[in-house]
C-alpha atoms as a PDB file:
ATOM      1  CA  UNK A   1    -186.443   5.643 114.880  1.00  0.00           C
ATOM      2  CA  UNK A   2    -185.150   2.149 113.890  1.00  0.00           C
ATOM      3  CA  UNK A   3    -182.365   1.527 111.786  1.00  0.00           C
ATOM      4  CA  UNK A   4    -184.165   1.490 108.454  1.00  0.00           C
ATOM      5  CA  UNK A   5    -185.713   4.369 109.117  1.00  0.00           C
ATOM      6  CA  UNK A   6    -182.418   6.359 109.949  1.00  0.00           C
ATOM      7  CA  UNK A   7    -181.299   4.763 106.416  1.00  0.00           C
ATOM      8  CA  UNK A   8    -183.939   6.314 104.655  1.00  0.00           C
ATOM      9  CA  UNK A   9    -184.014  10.225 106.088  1.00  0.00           C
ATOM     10  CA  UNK A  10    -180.515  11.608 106.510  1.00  0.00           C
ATOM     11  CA  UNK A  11    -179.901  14.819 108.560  1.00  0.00           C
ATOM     12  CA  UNK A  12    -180.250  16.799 106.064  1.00  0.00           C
ATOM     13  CA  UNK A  13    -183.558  16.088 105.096  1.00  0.00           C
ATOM     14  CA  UNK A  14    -182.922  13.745 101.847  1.00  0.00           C
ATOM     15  CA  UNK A  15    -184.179  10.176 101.661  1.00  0.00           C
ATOM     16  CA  UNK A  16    -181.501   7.698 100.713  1.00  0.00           C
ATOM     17  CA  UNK A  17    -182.969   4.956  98.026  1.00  0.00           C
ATOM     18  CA  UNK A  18    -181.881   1.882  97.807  1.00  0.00           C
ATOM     19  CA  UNK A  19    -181.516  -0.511  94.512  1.00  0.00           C
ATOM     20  CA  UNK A  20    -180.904   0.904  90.738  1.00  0.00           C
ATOM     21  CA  UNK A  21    -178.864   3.798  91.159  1.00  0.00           C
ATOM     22  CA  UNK A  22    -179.824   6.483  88.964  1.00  0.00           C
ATOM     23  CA  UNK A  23    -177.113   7.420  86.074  1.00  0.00           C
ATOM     24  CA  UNK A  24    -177.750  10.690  85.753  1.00  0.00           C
ATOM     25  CA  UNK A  25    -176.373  10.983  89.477  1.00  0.00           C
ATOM     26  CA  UNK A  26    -173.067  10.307  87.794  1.00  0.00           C
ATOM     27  CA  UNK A  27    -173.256  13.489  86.225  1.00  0.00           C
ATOM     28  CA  UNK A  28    -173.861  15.544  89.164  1.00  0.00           C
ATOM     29  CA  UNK A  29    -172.096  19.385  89.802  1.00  0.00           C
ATOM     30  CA  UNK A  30    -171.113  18.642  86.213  1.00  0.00           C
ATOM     31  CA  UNK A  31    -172.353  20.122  82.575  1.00  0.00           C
ATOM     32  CA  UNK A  32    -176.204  18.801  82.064  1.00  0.00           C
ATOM     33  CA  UNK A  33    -175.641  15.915  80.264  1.00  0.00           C
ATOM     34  CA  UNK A  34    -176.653  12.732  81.516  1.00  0.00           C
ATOM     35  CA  UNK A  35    -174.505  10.181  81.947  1.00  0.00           C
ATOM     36  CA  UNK A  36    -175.757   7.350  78.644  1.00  0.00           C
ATOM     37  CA  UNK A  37    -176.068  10.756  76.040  1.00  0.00           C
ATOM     38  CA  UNK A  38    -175.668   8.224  73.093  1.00  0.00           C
ATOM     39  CA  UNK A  39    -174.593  11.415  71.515  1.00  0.00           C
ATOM     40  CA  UNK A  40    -171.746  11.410  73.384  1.00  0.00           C
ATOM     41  CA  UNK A  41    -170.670   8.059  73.023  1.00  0.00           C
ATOM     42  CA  UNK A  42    -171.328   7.913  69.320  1.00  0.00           C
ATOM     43  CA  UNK A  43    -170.702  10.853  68.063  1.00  0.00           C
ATOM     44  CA  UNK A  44    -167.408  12.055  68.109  1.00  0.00           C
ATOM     45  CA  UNK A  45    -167.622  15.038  65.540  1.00  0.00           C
ATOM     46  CA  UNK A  46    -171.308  16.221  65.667  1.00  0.00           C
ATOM     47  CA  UNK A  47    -170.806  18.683  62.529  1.00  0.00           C
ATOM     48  CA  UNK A  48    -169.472  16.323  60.103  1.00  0.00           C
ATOM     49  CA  UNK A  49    -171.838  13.214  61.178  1.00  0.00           C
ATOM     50  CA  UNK A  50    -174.538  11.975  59.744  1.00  0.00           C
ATOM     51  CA  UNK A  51    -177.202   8.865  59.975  1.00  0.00           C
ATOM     52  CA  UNK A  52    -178.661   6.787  57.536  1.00  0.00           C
ATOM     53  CA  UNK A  53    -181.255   4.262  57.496  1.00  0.00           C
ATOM     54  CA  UNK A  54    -179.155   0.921  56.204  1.00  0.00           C
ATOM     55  CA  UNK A  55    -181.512  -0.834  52.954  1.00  0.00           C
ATOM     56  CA  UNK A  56    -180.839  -3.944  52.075  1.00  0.00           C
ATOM     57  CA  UNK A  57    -178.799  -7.193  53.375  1.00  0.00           C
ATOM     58  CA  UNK A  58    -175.744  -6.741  51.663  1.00  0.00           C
ATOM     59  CA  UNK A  59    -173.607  -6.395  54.756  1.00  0.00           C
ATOM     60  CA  UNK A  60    -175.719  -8.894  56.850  1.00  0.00           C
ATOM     61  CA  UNK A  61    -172.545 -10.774  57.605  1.00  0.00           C
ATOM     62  CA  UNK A  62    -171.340  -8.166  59.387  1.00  0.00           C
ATOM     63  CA  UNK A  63    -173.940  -7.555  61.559  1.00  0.00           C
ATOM     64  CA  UNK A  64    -175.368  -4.726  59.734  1.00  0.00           C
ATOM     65  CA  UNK A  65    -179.000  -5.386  59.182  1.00  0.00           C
ATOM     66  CA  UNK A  66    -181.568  -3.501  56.903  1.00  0.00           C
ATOM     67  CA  UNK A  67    -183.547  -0.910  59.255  1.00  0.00           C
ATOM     68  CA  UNK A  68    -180.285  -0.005  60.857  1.00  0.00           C
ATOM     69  CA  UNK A  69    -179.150   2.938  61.316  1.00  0.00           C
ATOM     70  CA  UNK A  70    -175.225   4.079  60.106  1.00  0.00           C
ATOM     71  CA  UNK A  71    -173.813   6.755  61.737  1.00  0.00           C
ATOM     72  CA  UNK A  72    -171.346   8.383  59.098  1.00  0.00           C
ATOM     73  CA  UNK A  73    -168.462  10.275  60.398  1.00  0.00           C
ATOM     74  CA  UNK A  74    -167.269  12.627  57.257  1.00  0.00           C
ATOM     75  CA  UNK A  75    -164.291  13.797  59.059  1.00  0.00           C
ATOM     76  CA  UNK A  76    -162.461  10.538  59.810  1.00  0.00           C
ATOM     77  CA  UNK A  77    -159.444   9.584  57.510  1.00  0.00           C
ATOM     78  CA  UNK A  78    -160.696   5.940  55.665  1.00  0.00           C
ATOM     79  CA  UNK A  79    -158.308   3.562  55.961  1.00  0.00           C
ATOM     80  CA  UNK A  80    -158.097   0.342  53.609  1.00  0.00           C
ATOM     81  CA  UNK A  81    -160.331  -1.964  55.906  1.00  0.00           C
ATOM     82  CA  UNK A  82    -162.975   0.723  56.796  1.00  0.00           C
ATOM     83  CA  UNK A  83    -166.623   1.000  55.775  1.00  0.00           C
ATOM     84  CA  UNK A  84    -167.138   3.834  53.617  1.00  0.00           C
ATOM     85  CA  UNK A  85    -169.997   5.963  51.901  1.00  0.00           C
ATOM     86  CA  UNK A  86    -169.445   6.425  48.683  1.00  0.00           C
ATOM     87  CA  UNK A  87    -172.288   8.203  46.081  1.00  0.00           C
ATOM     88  CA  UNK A  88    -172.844   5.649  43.235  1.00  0.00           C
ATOM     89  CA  UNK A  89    -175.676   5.304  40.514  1.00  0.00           C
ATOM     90  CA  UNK A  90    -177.533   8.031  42.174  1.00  0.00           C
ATOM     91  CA  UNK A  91    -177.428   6.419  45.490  1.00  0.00           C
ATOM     92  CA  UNK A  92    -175.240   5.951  48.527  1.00  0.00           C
ATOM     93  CA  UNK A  93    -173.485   2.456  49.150  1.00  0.00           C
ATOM     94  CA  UNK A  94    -171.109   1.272  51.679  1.00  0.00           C
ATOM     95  CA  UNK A  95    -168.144  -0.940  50.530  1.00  0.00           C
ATOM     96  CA  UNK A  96    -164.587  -1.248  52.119  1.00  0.00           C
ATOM     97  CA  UNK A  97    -162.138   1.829  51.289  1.00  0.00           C
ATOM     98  CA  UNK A  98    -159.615  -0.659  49.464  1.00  0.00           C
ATOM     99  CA  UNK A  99    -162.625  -1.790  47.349  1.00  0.00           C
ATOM    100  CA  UNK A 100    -163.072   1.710  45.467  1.00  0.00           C
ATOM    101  CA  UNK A 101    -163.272   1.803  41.540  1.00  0.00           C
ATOM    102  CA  UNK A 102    -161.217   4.047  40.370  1.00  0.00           C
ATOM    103  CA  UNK A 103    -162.328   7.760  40.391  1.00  0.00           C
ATOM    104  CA  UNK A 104    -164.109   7.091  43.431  1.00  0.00           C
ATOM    105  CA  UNK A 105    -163.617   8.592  46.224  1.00  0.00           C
ATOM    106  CA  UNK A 106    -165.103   8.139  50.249  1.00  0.00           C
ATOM    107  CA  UNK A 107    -168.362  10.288  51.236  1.00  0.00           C
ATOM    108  CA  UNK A 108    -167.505   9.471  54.639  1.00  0.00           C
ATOM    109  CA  UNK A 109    -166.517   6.321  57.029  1.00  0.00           C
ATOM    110  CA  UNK A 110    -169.162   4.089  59.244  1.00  0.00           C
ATOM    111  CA  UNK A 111    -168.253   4.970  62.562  1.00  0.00           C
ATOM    112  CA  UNK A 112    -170.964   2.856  64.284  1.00  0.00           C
ATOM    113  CA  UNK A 113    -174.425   0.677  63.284  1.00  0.00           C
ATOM    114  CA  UNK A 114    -177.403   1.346  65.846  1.00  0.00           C
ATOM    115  CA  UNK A 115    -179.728  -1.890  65.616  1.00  0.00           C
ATOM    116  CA  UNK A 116    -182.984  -1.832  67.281  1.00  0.00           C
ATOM    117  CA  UNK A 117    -185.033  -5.207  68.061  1.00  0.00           C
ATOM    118  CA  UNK A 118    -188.298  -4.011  67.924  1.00  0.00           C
END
């Protein structure tokens, strides 16, 4: 056996690969969640979130395009420079907490914007 081929079969009978590593090896003895759950990164309270397809260009100059999607955390305190839901003429809007008309009052805060490119 040469020494790629020693590389490749260990003693215990497993192959050793070489190149990408695979992430869900990060993960490994542990619960089975893979290592990029997007869940898990974006989702911080999973019974008071919710996502909404984004309509409109209104926020375009902050990166938030129509087609996204806004994942709405409904248990996060606003504070006066977040992103907020709010229910308004029968639909939802975002504007910035310290914006509110009076009466109104947060749905929930924009935790995170999911754009896709195709």
């Amino acid at each position: 056996m040469d020494d790629n081929s020693s590389a490749m079969a260990g003693s215990d009978g497993i192959s050793v690969h070489s190149g990408f590593p695979n992430p869900a090896l990060d993960r490994l003895g542990q619960a089975p969640r893979l290592a990029l759950d997007l869940n898990q990164v974006l989702v911080q309270r999973p019974s008071s979130t919710y996502l909404f397809h984004i309509a409109g260009h209104r926020w375009s100059d902050q990166g938030i395009q129509d087609g996204d999607i806004a994942i709405i955390d409904r248990g996060l305190q606003p504070r006066p420079d977040h992103l907020v839901t709010i229910w308004r003429d029968d639909n939802f809007i975002i504007c910035r907490q310290r914006h509110l008309e009076a009466g109104e009052t947060a749905w929930g805060v924009l935790s995170a914007i999911i754009h896709q490119y195709r």
